[in-house]
N, C-alpha and C. Protein backbone atom coordinates (compact mmCIF):
# COMPACT_ATOMS: atom_id res chain seq x y z
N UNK A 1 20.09 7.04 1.05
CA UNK A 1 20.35 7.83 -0.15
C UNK A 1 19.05 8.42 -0.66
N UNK A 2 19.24 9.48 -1.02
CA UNK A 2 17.55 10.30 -1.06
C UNK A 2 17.84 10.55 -2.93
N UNK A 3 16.80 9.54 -3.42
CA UNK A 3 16.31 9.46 -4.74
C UNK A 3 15.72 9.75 -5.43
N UNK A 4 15.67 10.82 -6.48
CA UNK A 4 14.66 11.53 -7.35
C UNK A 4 14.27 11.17 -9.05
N UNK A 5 13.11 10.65 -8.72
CA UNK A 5 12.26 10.56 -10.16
C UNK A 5 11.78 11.26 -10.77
N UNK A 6 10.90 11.29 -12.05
CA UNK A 6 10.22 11.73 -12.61
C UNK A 6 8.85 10.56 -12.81
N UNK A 7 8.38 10.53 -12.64
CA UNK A 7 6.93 9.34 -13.02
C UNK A 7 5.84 9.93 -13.93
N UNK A 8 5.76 9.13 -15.53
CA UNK A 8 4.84 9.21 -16.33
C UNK A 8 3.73 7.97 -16.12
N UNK A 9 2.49 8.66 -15.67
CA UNK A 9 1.64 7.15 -15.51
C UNK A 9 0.84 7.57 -16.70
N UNK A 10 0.89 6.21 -17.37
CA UNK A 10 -1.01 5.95 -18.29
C UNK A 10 -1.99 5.45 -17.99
N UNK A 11 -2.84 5.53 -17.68
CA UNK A 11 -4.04 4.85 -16.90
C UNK A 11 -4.93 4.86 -17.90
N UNK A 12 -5.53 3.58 -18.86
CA UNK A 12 -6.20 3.23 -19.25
C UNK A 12 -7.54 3.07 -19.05
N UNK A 13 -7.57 2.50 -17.42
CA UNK A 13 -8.74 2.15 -17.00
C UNK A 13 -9.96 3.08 -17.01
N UNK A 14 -11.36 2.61 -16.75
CA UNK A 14 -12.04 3.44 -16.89
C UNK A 14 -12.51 3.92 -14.76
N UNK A 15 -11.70 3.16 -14.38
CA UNK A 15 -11.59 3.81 -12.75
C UNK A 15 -11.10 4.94 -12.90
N UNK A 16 -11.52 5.88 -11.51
CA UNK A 16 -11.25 7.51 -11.43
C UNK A 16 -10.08 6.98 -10.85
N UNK A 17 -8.90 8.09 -11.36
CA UNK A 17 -7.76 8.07 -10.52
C UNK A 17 -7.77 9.11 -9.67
N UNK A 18 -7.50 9.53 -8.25
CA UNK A 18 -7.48 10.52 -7.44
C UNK A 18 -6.01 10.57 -7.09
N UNK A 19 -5.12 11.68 -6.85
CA UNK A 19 -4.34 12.27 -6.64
C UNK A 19 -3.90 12.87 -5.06
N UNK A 20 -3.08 12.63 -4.71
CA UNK A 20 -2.86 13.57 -3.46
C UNK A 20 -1.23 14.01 -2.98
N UNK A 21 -1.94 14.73 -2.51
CA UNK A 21 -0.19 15.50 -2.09
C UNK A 21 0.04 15.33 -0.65
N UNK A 22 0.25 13.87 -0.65
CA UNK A 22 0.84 13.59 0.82
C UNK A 22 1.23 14.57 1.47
N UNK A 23 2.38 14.87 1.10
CA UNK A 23 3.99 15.46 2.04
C UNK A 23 4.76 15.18 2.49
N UNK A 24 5.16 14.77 3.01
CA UNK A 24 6.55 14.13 3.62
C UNK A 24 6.41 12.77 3.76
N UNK A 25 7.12 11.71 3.34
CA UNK A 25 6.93 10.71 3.65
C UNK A 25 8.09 10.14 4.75
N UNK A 26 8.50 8.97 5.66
CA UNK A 26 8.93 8.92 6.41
C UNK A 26 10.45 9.10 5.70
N UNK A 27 11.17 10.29 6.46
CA UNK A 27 12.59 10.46 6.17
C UNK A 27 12.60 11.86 5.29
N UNK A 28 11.40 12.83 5.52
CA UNK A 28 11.53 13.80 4.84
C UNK A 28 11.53 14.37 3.93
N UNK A 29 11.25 15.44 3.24
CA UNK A 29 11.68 15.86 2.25
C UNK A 29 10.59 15.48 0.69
N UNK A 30 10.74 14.62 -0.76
CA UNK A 30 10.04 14.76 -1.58
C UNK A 30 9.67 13.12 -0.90
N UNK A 31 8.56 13.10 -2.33
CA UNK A 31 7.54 12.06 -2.59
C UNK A 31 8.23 10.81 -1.82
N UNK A 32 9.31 10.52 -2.75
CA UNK A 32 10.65 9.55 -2.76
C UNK A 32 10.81 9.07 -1.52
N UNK A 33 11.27 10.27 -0.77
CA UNK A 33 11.64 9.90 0.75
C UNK A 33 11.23 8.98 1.08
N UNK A 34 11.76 8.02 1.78
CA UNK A 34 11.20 6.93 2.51
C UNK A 34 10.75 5.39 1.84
N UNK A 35 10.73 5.57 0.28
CA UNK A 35 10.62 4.48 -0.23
C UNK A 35 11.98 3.93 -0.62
N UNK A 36 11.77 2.79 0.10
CA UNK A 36 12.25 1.69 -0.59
C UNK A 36 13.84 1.76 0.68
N UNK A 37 13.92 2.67 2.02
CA UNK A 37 14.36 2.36 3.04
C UNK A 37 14.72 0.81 3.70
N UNK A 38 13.58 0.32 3.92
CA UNK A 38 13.30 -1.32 4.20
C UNK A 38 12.75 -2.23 3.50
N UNK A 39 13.37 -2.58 2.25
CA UNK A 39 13.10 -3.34 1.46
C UNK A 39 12.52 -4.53 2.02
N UNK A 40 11.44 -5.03 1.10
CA UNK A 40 11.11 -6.43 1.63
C UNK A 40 12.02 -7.68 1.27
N UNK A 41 12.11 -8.39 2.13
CA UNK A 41 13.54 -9.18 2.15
C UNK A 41 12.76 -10.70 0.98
N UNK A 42 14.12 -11.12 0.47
CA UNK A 42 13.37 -12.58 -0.57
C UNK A 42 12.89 -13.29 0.30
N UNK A 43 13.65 -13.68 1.33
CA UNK A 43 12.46 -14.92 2.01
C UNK A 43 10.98 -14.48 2.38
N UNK A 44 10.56 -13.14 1.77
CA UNK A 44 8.95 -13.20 2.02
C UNK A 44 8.39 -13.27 1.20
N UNK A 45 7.79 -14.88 0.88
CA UNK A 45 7.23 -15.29 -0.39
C UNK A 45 5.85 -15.46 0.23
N UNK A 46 4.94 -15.49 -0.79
CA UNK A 46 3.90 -15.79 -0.58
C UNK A 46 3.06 -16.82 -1.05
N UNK A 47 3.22 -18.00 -0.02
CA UNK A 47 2.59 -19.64 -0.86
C UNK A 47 1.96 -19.84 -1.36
N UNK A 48 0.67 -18.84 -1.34
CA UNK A 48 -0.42 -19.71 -2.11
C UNK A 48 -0.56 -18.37 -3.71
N UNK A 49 0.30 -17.82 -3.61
CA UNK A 49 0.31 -16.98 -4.72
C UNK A 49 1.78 -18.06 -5.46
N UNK A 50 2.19 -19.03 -5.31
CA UNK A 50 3.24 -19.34 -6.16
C UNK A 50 4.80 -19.50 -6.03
N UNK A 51 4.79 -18.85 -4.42
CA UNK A 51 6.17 -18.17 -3.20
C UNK A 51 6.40 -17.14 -3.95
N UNK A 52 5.74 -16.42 -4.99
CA UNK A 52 5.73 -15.23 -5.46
C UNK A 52 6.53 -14.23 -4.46
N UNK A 53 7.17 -12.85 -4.07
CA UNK A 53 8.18 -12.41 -3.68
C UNK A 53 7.58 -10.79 -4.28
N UNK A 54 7.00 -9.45 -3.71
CA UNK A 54 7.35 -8.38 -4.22
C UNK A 54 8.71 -7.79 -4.51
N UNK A 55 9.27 -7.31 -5.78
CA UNK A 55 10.57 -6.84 -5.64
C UNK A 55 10.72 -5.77 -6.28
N UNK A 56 9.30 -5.01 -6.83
CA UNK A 56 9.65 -3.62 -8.06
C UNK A 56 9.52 -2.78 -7.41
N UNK A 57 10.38 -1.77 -8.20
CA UNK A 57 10.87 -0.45 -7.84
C UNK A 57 10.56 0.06 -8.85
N UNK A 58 9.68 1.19 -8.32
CA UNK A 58 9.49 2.91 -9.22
C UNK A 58 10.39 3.66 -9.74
N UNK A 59 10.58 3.60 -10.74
CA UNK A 59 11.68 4.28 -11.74
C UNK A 59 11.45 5.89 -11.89
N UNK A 60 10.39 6.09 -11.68
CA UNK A 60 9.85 7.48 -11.99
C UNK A 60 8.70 8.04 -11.54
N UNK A 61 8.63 9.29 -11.07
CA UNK A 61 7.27 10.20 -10.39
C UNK A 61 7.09 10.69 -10.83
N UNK A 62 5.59 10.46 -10.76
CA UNK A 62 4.47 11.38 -11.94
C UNK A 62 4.87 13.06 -11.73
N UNK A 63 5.07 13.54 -12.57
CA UNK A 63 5.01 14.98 -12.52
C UNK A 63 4.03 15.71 -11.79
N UNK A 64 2.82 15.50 -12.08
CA UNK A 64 1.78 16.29 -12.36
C UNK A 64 0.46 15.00 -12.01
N UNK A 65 -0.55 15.56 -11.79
CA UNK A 65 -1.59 14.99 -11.83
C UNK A 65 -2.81 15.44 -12.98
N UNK A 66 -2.71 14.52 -13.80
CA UNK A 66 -3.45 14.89 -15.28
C UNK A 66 -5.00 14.31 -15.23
N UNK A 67 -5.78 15.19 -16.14
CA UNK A 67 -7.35 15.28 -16.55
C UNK A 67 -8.42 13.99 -15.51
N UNK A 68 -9.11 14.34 -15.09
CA UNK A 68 -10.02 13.65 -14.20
C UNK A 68 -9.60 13.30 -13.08
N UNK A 69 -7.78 13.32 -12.55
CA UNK A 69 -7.75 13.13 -10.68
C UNK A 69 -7.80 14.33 -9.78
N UNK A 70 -7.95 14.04 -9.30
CA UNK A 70 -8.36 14.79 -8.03
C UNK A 70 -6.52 14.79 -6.79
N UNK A 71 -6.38 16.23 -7.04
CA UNK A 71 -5.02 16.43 -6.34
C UNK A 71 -5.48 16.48 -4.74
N UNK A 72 -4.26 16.29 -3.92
CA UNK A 72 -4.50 16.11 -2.48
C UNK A 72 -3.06 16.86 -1.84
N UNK A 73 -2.13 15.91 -2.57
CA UNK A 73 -0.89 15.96 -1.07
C UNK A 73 0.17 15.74 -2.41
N UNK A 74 1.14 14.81 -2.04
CA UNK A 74 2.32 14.62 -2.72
C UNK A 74 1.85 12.85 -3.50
N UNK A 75 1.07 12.54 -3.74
CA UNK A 75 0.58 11.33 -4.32
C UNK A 75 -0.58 11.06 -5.10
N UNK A 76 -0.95 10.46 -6.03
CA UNK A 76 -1.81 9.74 -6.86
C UNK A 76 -2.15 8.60 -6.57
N UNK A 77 -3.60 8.49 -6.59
CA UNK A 77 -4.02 6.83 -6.01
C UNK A 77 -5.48 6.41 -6.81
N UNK A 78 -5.57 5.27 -7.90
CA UNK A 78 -6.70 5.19 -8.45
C UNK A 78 -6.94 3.72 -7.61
N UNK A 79 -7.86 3.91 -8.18
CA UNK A 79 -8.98 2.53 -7.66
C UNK A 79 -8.74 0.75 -9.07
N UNK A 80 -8.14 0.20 -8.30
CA UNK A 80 -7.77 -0.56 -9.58
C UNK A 80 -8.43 -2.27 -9.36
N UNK A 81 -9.83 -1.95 -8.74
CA UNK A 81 -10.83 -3.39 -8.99
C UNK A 81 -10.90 -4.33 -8.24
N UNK A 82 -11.27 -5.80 -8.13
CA UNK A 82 -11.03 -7.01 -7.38
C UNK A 82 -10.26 -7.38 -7.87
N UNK A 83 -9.29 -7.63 -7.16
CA UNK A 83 -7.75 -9.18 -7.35
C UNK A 83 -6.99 -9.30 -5.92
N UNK A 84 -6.44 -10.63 -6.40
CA UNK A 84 -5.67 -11.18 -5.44
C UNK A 84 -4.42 -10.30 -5.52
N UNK A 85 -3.98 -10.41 -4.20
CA UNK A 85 -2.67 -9.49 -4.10
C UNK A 85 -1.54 -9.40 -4.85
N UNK A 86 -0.89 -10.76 -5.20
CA UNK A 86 0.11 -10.51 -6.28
C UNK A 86 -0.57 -9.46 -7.83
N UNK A 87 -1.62 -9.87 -8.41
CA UNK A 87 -2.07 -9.49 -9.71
C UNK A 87 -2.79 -8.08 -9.16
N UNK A 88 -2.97 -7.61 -7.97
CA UNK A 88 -3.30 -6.29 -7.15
C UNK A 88 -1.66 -5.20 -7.62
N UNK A 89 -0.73 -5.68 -7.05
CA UNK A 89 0.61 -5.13 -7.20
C UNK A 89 0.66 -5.12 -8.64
N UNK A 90 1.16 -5.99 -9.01
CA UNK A 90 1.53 -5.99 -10.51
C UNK A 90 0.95 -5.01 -11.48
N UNK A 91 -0.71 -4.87 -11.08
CA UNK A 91 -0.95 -4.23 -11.86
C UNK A 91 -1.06 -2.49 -11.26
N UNK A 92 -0.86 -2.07 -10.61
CA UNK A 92 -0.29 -1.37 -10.10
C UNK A 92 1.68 -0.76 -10.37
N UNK A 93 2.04 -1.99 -10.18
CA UNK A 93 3.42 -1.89 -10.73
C UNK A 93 3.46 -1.22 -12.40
N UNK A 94 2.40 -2.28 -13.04
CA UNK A 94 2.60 -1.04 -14.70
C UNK A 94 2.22 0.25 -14.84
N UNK A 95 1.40 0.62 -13.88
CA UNK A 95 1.19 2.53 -13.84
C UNK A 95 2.61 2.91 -12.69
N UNK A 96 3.78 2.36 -12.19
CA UNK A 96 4.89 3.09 -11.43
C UNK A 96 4.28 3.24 -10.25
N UNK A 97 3.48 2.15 -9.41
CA UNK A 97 2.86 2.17 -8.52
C UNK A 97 3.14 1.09 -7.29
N UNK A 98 2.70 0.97 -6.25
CA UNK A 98 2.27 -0.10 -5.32
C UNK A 98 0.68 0.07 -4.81
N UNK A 99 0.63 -1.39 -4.30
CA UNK A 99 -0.76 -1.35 -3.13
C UNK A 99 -0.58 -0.50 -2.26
N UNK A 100 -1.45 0.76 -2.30
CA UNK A 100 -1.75 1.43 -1.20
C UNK A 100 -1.51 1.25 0.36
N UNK A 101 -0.48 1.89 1.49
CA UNK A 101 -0.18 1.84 2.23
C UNK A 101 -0.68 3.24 3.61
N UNK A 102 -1.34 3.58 4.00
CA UNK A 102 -1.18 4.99 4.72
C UNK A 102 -0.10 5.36 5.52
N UNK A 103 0.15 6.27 5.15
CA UNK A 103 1.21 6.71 5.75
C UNK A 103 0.80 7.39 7.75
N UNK A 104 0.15 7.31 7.41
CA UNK A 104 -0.97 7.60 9.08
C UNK A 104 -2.52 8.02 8.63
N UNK A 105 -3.13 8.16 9.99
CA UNK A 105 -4.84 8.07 9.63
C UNK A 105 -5.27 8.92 8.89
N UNK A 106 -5.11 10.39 8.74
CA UNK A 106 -5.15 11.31 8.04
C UNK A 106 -5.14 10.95 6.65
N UNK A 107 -4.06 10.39 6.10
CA UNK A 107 -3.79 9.40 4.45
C UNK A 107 -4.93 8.52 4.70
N UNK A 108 -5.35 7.63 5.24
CA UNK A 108 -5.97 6.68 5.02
C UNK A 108 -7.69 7.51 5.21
N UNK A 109 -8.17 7.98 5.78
CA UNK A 109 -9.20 8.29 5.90
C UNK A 109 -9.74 9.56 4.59
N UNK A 110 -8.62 9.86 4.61
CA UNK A 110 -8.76 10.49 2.93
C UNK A 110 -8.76 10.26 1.35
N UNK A 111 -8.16 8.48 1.41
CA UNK A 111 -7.93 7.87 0.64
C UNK A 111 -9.77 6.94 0.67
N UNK A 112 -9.96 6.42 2.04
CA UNK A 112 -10.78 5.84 2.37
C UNK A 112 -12.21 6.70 1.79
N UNK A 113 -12.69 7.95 2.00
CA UNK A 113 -13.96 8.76 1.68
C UNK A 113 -13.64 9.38 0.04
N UNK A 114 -12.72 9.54 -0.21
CA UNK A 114 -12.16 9.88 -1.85
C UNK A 114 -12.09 9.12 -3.01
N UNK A 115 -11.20 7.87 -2.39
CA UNK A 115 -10.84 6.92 -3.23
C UNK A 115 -11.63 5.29 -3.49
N UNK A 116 -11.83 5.05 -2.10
CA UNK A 116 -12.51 3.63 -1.94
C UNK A 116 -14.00 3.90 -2.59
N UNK A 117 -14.13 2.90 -3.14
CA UNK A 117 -15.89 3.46 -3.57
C UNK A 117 -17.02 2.52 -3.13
N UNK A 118 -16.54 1.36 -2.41
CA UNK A 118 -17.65 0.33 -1.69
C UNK A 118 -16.95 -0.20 -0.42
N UNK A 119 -17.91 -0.38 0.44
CA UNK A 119 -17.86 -0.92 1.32
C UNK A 119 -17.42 -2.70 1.64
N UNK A 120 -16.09 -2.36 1.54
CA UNK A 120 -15.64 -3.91 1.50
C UNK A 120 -14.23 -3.92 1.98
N UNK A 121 -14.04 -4.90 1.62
CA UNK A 121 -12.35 -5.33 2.27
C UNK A 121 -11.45 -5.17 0.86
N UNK A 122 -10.46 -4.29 1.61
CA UNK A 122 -9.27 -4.00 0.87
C UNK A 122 -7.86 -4.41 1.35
N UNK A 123 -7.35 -4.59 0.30
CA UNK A 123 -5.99 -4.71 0.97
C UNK A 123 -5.00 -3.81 1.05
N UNK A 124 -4.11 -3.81 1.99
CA UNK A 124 -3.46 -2.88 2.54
C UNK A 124 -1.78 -3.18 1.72
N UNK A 125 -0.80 -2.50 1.47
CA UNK A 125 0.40 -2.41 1.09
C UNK A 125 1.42 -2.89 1.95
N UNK A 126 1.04 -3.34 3.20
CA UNK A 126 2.08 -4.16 4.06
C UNK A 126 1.85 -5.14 3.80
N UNK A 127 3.15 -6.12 3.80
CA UNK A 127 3.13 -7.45 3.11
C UNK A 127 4.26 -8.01 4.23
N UNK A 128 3.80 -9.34 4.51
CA UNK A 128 5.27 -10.00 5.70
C UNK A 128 5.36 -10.10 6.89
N UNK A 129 5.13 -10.36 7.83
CA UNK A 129 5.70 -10.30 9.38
C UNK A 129 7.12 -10.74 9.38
N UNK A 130 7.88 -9.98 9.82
CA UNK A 130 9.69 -9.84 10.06
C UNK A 130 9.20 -10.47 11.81
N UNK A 131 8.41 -10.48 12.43
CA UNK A 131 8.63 -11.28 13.75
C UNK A 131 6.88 -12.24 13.47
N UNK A 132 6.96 -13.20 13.51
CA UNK A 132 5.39 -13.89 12.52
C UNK A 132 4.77 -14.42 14.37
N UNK A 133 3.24 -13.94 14.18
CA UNK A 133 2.89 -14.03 15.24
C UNK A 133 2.80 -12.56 16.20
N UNK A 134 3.57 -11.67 15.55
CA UNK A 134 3.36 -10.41 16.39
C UNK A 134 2.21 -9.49 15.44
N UNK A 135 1.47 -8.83 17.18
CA UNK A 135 0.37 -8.44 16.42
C UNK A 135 0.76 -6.99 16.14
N UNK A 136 1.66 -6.95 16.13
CA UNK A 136 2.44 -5.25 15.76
C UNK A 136 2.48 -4.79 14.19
N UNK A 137 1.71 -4.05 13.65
CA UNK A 137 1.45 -3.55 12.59
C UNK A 137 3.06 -3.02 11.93
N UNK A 138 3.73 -2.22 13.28
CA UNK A 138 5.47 -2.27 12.72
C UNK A 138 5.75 -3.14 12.82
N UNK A 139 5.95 -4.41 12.23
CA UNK A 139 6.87 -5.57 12.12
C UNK A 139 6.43 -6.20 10.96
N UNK A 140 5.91 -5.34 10.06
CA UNK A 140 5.50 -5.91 8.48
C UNK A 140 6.64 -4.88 7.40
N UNK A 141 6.67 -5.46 6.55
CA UNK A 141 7.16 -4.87 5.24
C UNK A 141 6.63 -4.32 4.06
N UNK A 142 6.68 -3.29 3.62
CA UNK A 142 5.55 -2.57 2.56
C UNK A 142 6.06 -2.94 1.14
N UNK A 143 4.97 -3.25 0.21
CA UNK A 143 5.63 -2.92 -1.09
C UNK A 143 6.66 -1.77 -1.66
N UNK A 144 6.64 -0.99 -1.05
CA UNK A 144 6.91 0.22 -1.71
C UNK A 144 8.42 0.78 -0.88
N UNK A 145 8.81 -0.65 0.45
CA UNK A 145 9.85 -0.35 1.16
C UNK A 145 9.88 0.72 2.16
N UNK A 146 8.55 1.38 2.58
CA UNK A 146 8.47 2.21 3.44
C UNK A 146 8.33 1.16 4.88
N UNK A 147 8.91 2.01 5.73
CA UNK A 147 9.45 2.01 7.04
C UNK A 147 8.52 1.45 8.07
N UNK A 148 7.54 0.52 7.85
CA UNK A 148 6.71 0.13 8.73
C UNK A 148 6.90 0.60 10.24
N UNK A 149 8.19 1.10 11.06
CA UNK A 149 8.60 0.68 12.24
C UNK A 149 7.74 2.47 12.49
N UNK A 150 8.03 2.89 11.79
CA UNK A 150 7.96 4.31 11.77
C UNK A 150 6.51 4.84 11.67
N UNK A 151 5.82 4.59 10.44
CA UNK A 151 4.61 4.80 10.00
C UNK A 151 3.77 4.61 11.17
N UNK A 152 3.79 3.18 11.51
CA UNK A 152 3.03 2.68 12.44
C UNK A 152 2.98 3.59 14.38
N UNK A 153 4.32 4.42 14.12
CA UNK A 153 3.86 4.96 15.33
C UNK A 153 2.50 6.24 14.87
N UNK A 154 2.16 6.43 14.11
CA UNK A 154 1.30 7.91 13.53
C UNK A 154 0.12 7.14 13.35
N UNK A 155 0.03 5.85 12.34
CA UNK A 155 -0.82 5.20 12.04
C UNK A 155 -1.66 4.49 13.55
N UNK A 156 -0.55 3.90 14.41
CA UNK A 156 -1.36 3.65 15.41
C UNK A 156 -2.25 2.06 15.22
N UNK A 157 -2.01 1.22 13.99
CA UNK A 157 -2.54 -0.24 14.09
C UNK A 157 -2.03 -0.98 14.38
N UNK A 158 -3.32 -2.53 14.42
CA UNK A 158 -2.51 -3.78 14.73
C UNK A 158 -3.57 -4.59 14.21
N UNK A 159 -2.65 -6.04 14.39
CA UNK A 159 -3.69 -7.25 13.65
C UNK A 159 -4.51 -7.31 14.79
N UNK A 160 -5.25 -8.13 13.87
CA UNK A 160 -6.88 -8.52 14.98
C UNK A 160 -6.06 -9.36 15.85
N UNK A 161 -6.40 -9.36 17.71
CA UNK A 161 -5.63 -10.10 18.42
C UNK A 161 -6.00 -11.58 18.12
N UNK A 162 -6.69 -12.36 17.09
CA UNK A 162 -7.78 -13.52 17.16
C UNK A 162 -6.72 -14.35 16.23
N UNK A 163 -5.84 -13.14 15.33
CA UNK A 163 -5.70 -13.42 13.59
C UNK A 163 -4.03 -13.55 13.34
N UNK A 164 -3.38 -14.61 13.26
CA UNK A 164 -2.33 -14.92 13.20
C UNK A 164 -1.71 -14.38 11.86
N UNK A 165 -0.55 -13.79 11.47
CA UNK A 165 0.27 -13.25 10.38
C UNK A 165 1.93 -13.74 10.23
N UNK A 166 2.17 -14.42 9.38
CA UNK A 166 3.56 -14.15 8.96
C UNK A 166 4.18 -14.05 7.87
N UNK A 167 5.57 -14.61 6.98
CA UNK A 167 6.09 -14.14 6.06
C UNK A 167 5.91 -15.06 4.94
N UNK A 168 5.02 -15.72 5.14
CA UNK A 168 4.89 -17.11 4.17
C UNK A 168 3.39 -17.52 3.42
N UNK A 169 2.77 -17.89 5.15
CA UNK A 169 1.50 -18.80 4.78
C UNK A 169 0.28 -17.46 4.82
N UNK A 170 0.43 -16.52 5.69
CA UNK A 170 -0.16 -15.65 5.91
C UNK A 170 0.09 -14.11 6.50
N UNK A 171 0.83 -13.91 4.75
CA UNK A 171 1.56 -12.54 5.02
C UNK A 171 0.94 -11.38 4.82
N UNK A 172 -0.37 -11.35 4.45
CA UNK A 172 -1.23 -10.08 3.70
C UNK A 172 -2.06 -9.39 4.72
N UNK A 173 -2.87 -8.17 5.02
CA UNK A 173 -3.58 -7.41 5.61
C UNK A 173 -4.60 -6.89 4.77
N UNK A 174 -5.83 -7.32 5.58
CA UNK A 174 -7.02 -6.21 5.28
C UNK A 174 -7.36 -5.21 5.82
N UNK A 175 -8.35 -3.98 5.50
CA UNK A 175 -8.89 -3.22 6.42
C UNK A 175 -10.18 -2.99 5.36
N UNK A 176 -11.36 -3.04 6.07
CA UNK A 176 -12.80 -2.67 5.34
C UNK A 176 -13.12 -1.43 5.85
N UNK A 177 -13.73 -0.69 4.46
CA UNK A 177 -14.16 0.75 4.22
C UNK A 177 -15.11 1.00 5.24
N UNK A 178 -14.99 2.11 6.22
CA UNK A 178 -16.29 2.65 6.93
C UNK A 178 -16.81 1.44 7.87
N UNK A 179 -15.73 0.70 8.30
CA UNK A 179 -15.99 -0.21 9.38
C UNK A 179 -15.01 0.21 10.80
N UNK A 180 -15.55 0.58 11.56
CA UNK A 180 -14.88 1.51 12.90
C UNK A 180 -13.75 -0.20 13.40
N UNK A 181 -14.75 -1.60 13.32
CA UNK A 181 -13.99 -2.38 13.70
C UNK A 181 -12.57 -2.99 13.20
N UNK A 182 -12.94 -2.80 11.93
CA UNK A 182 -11.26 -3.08 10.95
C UNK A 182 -10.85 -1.84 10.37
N UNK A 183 -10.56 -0.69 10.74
CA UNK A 183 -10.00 0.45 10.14
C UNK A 183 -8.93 0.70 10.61
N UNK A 184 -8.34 0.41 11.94
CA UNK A 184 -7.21 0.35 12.44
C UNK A 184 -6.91 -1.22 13.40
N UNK A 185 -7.79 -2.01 12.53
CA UNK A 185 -7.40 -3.64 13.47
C UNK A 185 -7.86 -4.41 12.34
N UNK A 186 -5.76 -4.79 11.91
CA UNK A 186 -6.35 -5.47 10.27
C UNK A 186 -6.61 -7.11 10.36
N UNK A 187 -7.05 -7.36 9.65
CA UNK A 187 -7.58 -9.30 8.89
C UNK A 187 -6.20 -9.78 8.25
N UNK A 188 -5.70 -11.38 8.99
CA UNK A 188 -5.58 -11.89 8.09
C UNK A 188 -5.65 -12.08 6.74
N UNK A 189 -4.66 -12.75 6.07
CA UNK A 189 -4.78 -13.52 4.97
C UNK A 189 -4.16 -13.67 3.91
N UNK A 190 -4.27 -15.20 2.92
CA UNK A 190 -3.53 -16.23 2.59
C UNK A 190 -3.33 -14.86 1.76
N UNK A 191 -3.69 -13.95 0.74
CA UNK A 191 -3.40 -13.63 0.11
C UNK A 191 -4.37 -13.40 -1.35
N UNK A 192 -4.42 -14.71 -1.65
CA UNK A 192 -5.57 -14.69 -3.09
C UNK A 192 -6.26 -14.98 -2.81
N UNK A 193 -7.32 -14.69 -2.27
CA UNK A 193 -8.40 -14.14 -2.26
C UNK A 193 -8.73 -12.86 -3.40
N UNK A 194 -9.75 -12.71 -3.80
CA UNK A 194 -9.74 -11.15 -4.84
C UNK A 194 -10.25 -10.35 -3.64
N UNK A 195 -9.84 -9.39 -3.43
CA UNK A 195 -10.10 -8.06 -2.56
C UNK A 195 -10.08 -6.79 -3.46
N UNK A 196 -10.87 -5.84 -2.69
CA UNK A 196 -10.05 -4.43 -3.87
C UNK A 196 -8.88 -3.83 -3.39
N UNK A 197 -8.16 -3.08 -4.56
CA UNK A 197 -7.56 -2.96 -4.48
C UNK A 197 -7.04 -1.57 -4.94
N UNK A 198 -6.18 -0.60 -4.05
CA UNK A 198 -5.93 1.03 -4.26
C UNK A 198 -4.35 0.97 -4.70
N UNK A 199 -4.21 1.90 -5.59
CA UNK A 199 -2.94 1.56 -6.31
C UNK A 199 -2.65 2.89 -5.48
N UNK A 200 -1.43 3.28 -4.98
CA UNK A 200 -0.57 4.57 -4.79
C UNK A 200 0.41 4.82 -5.64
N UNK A 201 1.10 5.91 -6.05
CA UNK A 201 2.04 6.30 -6.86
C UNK A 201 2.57 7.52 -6.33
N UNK A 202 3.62 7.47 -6.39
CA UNK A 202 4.52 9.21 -5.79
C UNK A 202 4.40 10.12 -7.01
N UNK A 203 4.56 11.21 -6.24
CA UNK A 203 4.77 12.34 -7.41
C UNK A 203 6.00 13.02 -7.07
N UNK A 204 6.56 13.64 -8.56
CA UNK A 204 7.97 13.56 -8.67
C UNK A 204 8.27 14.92 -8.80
């Protein structure tokens, strides 16, 4: 079912928010497209966050991209600090957002020289292994319900072959800024840890 918002974000923070105009996201057509296709299922909790569970949905897309971001494509993406992944989402979730996901390298390497502002480990918007133990980047689940199976053929990643992932103990992904070795071969991990963290938002 192809779903249309409107999204008002407030961004308080004193982080730059940057903007972009994706385009198509998987399944065509506006911002919308493609979210929230493959929902992440309840049994992917995350233990050491609490069995905590992503489950929000974007009610609305930003219109417009307002005073200080920087437009791109069909999306908005600010920079929203160190935290652990649940309190990464969440706060993300109150601007009508998720953890940043690329939709292929092009998104990410533009998000990466635009948006990221240090050289460190971030976390990525796939959350889960649906087969735990596979190092297949499609066989995760996104906050935002986009189509991992799909993305991942454009995107082209996988976990580190060293680094075990699944839907429980170790459902989260990294990738570090301007590192050729983790930019398309993500890290483990439990989860809370504080990492930074890129908020995405559709535009409506």
């Amino acid at each position: 079912m192809l779903l249309c918002f409107v999204l008002l974000i407030g961004v308080t923070s004193a982080a730059n928010v940057i903007c972009t105009d994706y385009g198509k996201d998987i399944g065509g057509g506006g911002a919308f497209d493609g979210y929230y296709v493959r929902p992440v299922p309840t049994n992917c909790r995350i233990r050491h966050l609490g069995n905590w569970s992503p489950q929000f949905r974007i009610k609305t897309g930003q219109p417009q991209c307002m005073g200080g971001w920087k437009k791109w494509k069909n999306k908005c993406y600010i920079e929203a600090g160190h935290k652990h992944w649940r309190d990464g989402e969440q706060h993300c979730n109150r601007h009508q957002a998720h953890i940043f996901q690329p939709n292929d390298r092009e998104e990410y390497q533009w998000v990466e020289q635009n948006v990221m502002r240090h050289n460190d480990w971030h976390f990525m918007g796939s959350i889960c292994n649906s087969r735990p133990g596979s190092k297949n980047v499609g066989d995760f689940y996104t906050a935002s319900g986009e189509d991992m199976r799909e993305i991942n053929k454009k995107l082209n990643a996988r976990v580190h072959p060293g680094h075990t992932t699944d839907n429980h103990n170790l459902p989260c992904m990294l990738t570090h800024r301007n590192n050729n070795s983790w930019r398309w071969q993500y890290h483990h991990s439990h989860c809370n840890e504080g990492r930074k963290i890129i908020c995405e938002a559709p535009t409506g």
